[in-house]
N, C-alpha and C. Protein backbone atom coordinates (compact mmCIF):
# COMPACT_ATOMS: atom_id res chain seq x y z
N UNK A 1 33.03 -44.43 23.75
CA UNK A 1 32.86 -44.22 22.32
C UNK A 1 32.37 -45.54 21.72
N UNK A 2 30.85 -45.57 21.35
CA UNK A 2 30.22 -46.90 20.69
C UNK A 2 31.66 -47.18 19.35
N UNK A 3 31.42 -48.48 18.99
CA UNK A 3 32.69 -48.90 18.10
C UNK A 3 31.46 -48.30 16.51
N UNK A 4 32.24 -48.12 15.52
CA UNK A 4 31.63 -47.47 14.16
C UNK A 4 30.96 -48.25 13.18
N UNK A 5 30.11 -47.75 12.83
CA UNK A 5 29.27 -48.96 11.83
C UNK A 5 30.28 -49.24 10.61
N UNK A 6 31.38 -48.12 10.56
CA UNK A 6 32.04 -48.36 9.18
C UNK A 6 33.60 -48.16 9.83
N UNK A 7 34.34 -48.80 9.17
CA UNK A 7 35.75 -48.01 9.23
C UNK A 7 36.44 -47.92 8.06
N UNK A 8 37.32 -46.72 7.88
CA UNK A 8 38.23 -46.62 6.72
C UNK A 8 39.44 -46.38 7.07
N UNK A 9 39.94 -46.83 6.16
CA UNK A 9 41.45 -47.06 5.65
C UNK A 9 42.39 -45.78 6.03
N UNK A 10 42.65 -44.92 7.15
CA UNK A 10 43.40 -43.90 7.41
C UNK A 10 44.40 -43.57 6.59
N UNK A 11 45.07 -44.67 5.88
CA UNK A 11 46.61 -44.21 5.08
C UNK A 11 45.75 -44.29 3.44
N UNK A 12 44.25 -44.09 3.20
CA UNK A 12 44.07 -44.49 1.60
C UNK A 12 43.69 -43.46 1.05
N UNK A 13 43.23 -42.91 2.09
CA UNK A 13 42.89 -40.75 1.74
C UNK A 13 43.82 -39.89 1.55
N UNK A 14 44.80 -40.50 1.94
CA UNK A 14 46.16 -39.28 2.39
C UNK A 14 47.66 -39.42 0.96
N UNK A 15 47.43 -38.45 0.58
CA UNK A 15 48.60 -38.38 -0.56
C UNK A 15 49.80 -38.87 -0.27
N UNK A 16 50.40 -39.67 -0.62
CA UNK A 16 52.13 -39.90 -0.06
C UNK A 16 53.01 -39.18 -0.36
N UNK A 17 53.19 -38.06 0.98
CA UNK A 17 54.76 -37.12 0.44
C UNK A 17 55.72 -37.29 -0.13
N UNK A 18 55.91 -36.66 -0.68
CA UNK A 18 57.85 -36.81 -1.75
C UNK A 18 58.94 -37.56 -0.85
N UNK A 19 59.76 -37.99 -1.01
CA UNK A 19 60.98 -38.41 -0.82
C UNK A 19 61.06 -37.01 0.13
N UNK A 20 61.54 -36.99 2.11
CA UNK A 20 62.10 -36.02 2.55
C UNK A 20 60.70 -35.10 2.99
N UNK A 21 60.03 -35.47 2.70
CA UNK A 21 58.77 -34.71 2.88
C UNK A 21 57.24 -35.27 4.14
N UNK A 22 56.57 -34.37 4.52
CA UNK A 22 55.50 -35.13 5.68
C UNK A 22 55.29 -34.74 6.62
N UNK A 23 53.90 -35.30 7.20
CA UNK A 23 53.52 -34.38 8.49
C UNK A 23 54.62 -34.14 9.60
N UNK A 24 54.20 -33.07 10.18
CA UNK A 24 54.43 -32.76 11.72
C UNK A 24 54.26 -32.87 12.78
N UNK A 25 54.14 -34.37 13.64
CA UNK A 25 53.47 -34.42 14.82
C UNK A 25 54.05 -34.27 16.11
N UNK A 26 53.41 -33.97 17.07
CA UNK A 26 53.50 -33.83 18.53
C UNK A 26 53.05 -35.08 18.99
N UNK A 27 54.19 -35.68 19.68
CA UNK A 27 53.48 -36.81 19.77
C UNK A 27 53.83 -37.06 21.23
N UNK A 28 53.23 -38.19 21.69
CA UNK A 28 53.84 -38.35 23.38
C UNK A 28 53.84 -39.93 23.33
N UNK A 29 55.08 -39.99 23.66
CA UNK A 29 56.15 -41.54 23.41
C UNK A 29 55.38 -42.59 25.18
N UNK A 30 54.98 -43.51 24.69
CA UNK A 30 54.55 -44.28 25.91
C UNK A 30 55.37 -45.69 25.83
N UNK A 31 56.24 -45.39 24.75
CA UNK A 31 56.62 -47.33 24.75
C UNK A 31 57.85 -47.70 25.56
N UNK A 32 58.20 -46.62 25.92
CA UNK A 32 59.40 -46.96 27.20
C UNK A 32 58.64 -47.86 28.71
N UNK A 33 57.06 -47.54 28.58
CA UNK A 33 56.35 -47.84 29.80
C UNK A 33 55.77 -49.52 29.79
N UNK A 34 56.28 -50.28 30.70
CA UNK A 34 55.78 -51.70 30.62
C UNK A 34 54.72 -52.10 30.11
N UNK A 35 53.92 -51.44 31.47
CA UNK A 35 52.46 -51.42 31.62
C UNK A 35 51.59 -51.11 30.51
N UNK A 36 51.88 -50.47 29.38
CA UNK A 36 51.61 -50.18 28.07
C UNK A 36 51.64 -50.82 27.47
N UNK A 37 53.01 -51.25 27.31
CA UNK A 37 53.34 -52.21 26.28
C UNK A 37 52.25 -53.09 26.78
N UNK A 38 52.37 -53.64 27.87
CA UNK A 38 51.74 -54.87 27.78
C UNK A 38 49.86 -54.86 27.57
N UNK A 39 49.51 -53.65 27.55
CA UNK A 39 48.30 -53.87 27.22
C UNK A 39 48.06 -53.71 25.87
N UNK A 40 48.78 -53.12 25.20
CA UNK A 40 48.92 -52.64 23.96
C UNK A 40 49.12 -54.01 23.11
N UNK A 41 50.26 -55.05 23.29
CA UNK A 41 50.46 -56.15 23.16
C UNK A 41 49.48 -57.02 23.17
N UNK A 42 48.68 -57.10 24.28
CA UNK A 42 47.08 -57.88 24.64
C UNK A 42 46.36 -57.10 23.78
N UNK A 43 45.95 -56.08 23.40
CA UNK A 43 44.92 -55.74 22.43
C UNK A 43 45.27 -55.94 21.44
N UNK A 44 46.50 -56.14 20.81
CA UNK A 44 47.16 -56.37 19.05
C UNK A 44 46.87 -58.07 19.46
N UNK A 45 47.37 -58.30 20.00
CA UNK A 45 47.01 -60.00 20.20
C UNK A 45 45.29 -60.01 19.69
N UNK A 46 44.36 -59.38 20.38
CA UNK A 46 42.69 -59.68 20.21
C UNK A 46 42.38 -59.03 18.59
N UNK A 47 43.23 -57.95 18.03
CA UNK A 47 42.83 -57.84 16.40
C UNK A 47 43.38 -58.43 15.83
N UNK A 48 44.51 -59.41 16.32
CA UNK A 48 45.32 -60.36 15.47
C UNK A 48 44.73 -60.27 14.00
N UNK A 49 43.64 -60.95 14.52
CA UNK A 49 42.68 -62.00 12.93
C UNK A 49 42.01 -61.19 12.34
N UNK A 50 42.07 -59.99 12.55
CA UNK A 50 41.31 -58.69 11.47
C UNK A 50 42.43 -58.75 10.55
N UNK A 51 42.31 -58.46 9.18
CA UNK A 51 43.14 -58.22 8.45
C UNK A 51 43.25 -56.71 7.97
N UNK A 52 44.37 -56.30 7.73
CA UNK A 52 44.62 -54.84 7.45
C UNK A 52 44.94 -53.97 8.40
N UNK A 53 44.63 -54.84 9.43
CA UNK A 53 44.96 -53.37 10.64
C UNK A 53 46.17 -53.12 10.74
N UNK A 54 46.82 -51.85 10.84
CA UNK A 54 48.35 -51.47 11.14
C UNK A 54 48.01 -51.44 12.72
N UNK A 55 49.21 -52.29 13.11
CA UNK A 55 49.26 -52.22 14.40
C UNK A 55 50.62 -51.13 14.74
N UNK A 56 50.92 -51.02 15.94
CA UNK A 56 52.00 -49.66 15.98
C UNK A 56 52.84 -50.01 16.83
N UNK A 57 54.14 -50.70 16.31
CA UNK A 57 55.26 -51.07 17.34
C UNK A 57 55.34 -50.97 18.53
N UNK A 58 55.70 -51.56 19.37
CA UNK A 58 55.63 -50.61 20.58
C UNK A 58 56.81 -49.72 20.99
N UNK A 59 57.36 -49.87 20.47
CA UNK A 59 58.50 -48.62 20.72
C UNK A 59 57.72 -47.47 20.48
N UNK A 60 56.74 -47.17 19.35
CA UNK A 60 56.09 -46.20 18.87
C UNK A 60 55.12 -45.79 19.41
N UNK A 61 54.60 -46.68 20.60
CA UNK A 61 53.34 -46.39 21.33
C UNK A 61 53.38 -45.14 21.46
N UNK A 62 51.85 -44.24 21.52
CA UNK A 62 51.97 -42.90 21.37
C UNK A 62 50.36 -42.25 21.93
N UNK A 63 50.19 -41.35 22.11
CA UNK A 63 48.93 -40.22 21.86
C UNK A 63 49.65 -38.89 21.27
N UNK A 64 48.43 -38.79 20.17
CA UNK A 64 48.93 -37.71 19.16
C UNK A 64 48.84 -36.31 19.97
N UNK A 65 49.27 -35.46 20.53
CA UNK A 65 49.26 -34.17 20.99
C UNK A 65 48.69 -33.46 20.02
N UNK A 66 48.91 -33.20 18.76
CA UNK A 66 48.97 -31.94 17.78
C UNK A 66 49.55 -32.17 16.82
N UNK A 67 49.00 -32.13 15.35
CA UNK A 67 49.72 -32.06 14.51
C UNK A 67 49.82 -30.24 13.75
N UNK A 68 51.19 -30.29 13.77
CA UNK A 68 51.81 -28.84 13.55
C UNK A 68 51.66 -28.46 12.43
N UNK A 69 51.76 -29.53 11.49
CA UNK A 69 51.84 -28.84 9.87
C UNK A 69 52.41 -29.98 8.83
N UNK A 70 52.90 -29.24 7.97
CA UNK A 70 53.63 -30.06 7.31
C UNK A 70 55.11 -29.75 6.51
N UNK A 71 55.91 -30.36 6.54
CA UNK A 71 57.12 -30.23 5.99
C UNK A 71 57.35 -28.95 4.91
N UNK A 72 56.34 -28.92 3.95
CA UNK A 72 55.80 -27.92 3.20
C UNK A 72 56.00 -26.45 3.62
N UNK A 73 55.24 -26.68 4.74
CA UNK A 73 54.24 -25.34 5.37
C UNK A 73 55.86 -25.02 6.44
N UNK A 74 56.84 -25.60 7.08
CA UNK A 74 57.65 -25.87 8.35
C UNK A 74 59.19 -25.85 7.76
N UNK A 75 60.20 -25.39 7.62
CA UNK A 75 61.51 -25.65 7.03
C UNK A 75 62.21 -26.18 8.56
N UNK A 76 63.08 -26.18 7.91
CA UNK A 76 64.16 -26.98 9.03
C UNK A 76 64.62 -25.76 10.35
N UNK A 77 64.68 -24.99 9.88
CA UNK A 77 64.86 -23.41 10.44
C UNK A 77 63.84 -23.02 11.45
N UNK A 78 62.60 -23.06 10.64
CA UNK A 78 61.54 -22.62 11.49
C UNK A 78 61.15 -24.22 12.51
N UNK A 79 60.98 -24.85 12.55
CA UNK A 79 61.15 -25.73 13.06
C UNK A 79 61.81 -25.81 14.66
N UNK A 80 62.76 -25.59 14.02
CA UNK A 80 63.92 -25.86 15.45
C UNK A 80 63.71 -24.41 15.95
N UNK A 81 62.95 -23.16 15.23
CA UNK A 81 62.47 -22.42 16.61
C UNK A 81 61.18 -22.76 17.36
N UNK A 82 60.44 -23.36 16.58
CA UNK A 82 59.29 -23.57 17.48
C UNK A 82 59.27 -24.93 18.30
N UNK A 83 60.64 -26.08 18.51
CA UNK A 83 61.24 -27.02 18.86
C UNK A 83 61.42 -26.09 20.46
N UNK A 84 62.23 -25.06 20.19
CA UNK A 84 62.62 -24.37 21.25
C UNK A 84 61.91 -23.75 22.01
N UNK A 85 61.49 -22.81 21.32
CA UNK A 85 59.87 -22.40 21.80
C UNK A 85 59.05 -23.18 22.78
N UNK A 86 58.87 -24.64 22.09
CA UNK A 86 57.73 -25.62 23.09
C UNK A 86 58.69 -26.70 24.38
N UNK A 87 60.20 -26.40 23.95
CA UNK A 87 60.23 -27.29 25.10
C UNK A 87 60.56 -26.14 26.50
N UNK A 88 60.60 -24.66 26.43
CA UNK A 88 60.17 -23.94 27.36
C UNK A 88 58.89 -23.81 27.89
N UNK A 89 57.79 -23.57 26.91
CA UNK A 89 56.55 -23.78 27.45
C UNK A 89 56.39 -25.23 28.03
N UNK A 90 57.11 -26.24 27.88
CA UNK A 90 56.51 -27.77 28.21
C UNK A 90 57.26 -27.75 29.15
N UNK A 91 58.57 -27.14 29.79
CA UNK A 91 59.36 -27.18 31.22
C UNK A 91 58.70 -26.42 31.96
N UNK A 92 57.42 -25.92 31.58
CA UNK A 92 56.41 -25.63 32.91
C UNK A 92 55.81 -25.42 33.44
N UNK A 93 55.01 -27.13 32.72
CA UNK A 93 53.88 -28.05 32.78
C UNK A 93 54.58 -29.01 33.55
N UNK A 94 54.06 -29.03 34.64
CA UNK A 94 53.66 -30.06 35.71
C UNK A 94 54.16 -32.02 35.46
N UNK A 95 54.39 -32.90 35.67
CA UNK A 95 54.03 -34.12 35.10
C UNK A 95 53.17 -34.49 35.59
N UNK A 96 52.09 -35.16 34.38
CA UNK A 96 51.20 -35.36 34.31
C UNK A 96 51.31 -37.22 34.78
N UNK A 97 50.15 -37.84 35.45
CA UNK A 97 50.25 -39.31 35.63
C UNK A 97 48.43 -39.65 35.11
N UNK A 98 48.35 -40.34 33.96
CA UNK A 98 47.48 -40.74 33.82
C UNK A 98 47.38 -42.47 33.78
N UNK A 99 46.36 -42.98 33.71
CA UNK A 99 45.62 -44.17 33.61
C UNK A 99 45.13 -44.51 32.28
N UNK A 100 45.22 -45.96 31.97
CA UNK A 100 44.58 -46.29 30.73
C UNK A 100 43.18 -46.72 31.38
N UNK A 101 42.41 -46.34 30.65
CA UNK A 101 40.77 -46.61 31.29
C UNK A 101 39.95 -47.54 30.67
N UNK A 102 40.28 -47.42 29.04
CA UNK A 102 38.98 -47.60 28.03
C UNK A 102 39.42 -47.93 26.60
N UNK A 103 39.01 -48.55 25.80
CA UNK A 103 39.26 -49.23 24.56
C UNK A 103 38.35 -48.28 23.53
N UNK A 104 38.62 -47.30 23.35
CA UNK A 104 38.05 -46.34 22.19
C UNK A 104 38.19 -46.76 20.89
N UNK A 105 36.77 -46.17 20.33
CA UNK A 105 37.17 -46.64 18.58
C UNK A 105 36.64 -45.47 17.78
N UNK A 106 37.38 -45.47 16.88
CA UNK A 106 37.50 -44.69 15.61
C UNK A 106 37.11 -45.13 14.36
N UNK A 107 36.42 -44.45 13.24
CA UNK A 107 36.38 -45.18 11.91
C UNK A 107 38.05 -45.79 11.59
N UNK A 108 38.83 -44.69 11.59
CA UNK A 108 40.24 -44.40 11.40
C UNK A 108 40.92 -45.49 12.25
N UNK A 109 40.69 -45.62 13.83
CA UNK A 109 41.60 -46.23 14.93
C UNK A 109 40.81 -46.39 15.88
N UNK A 110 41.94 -47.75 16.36
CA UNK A 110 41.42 -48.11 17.97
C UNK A 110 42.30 -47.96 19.03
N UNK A 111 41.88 -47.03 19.55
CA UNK A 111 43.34 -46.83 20.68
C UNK A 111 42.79 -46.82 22.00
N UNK A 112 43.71 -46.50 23.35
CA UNK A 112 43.58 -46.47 24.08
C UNK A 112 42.57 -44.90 24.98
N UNK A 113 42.30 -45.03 26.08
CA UNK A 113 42.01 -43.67 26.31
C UNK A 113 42.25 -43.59 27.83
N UNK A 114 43.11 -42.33 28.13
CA UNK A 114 43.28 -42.09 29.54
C UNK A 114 42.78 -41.42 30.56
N UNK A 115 42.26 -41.72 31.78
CA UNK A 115 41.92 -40.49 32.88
C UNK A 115 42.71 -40.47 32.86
N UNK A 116 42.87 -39.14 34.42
CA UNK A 116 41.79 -38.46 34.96
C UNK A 116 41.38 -37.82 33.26
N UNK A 117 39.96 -38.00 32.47
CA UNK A 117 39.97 -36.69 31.73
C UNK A 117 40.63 -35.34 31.64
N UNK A 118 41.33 -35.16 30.21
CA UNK A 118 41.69 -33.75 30.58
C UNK A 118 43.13 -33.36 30.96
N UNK A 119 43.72 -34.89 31.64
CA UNK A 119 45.37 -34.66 32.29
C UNK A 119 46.29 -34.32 31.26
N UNK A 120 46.10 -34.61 29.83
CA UNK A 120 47.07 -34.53 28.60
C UNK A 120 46.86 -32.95 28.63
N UNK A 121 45.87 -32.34 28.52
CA UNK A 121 45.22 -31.09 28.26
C UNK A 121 46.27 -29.87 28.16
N UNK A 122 47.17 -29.87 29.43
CA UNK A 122 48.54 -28.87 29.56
C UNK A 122 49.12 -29.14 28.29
N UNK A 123 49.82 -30.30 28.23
CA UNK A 123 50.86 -30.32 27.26
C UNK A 123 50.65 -29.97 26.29
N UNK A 124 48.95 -30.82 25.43
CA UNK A 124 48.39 -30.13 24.28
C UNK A 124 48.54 -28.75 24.12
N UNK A 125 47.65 -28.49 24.85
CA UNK A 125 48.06 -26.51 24.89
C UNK A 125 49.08 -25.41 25.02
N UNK A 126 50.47 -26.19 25.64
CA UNK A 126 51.58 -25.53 25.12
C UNK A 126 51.82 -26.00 23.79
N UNK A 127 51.88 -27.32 23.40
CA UNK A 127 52.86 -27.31 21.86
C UNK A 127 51.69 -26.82 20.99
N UNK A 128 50.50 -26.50 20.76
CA UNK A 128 49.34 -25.48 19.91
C UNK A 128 49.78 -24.42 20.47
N UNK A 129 50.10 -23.63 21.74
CA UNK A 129 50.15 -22.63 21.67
C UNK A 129 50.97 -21.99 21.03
N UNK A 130 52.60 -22.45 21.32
CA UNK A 130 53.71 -22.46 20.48
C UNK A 130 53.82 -22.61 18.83
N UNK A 131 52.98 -23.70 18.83
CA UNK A 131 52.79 -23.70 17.07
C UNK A 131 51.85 -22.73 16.56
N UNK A 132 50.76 -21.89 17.08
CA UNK A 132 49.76 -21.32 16.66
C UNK A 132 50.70 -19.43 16.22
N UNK A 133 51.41 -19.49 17.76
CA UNK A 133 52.47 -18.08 17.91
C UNK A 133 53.20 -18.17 16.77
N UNK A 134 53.94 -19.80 16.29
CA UNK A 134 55.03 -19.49 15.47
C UNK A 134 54.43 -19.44 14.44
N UNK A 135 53.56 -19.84 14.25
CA UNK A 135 52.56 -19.65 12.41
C UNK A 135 52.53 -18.74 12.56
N UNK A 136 51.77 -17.44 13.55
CA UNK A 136 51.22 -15.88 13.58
C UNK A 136 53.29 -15.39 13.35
N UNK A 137 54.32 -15.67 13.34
CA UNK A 137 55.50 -15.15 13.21
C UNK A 137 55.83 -15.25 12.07
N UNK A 138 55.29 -16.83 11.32
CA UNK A 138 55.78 -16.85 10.14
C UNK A 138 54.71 -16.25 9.47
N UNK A 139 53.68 -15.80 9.62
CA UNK A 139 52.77 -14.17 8.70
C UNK A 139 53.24 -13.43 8.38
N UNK A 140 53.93 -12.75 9.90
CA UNK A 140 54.48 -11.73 10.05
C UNK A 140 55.76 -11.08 9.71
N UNK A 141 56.61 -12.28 9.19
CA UNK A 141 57.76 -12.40 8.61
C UNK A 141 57.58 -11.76 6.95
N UNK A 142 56.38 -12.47 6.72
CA UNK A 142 56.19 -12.59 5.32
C UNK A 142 55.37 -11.25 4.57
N UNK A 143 54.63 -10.79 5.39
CA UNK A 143 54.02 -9.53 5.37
C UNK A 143 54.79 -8.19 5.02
């Protein structure tokens, strides 16, 4: 991914939810992993001297799977069924072992990117599938 002639501000477009309120993400936690950290660490070290960049803890290290919705759209209820829902579909998906390969850029972000291509691909597609079923439930509820 060539780096962008422009970048913008990811958090300057986005409305700030209420108190208790906010997206829904699927996310996949990498900061338990050394080897992460430490590259992750070496690349926040090389944007040091950019100013503005949010860098992302490493506890928080992540790739976004899916974002589900929003607090709005999701109650606490429905939630914890489609919580349930995806960690059946995700008990059986395989574990996946990928590689960091490549220094990708975004107007938005610069993150990492992993082979083999495609290895995240399972997991994505259970927690969408799960979230796509439980939206088509909450229609159907409402109908």
């Amino acid at each position: 991914m060539p780096i962008p002639d422009e970048t913008r501000d990811r958090w300057d477009s986005r409305a700030e939810p209420g108190s208790g309120k906010g997206a829904i993400y699927w996310h996949i936690l990498f900061g338990d992993d050394p080897a992460v950290r430490a590259t992750a660490r070496e690349a926040q070290a090389r944007l040091a001297s950019f100013r503005d960049l949010h860098m992302t803890p490493g506890e928080w290290l992540h790739a976004t799977a899916l974002v589900a919705g929003t607090t709005d759209d999701i109650c606490d209820e429905d939630l914890d069924l489609m919580l349930a829902g995806a960690r059946q579909r995700l008990g059986r998906v395989q574990p996946v072992s990928v590689t960091i390969s490549r220094v990708l850029y975004h107007p938005e972000a610069i993150m990492l990117g992993f082979t083999p291509e495609g290895a995240l691909d399972p997991i994505h597609d259970a927690v969408q599938q799960r979230s796509e079923e439980h939206t088509s439930e909450l229609q159907s509820h409402h109908d």
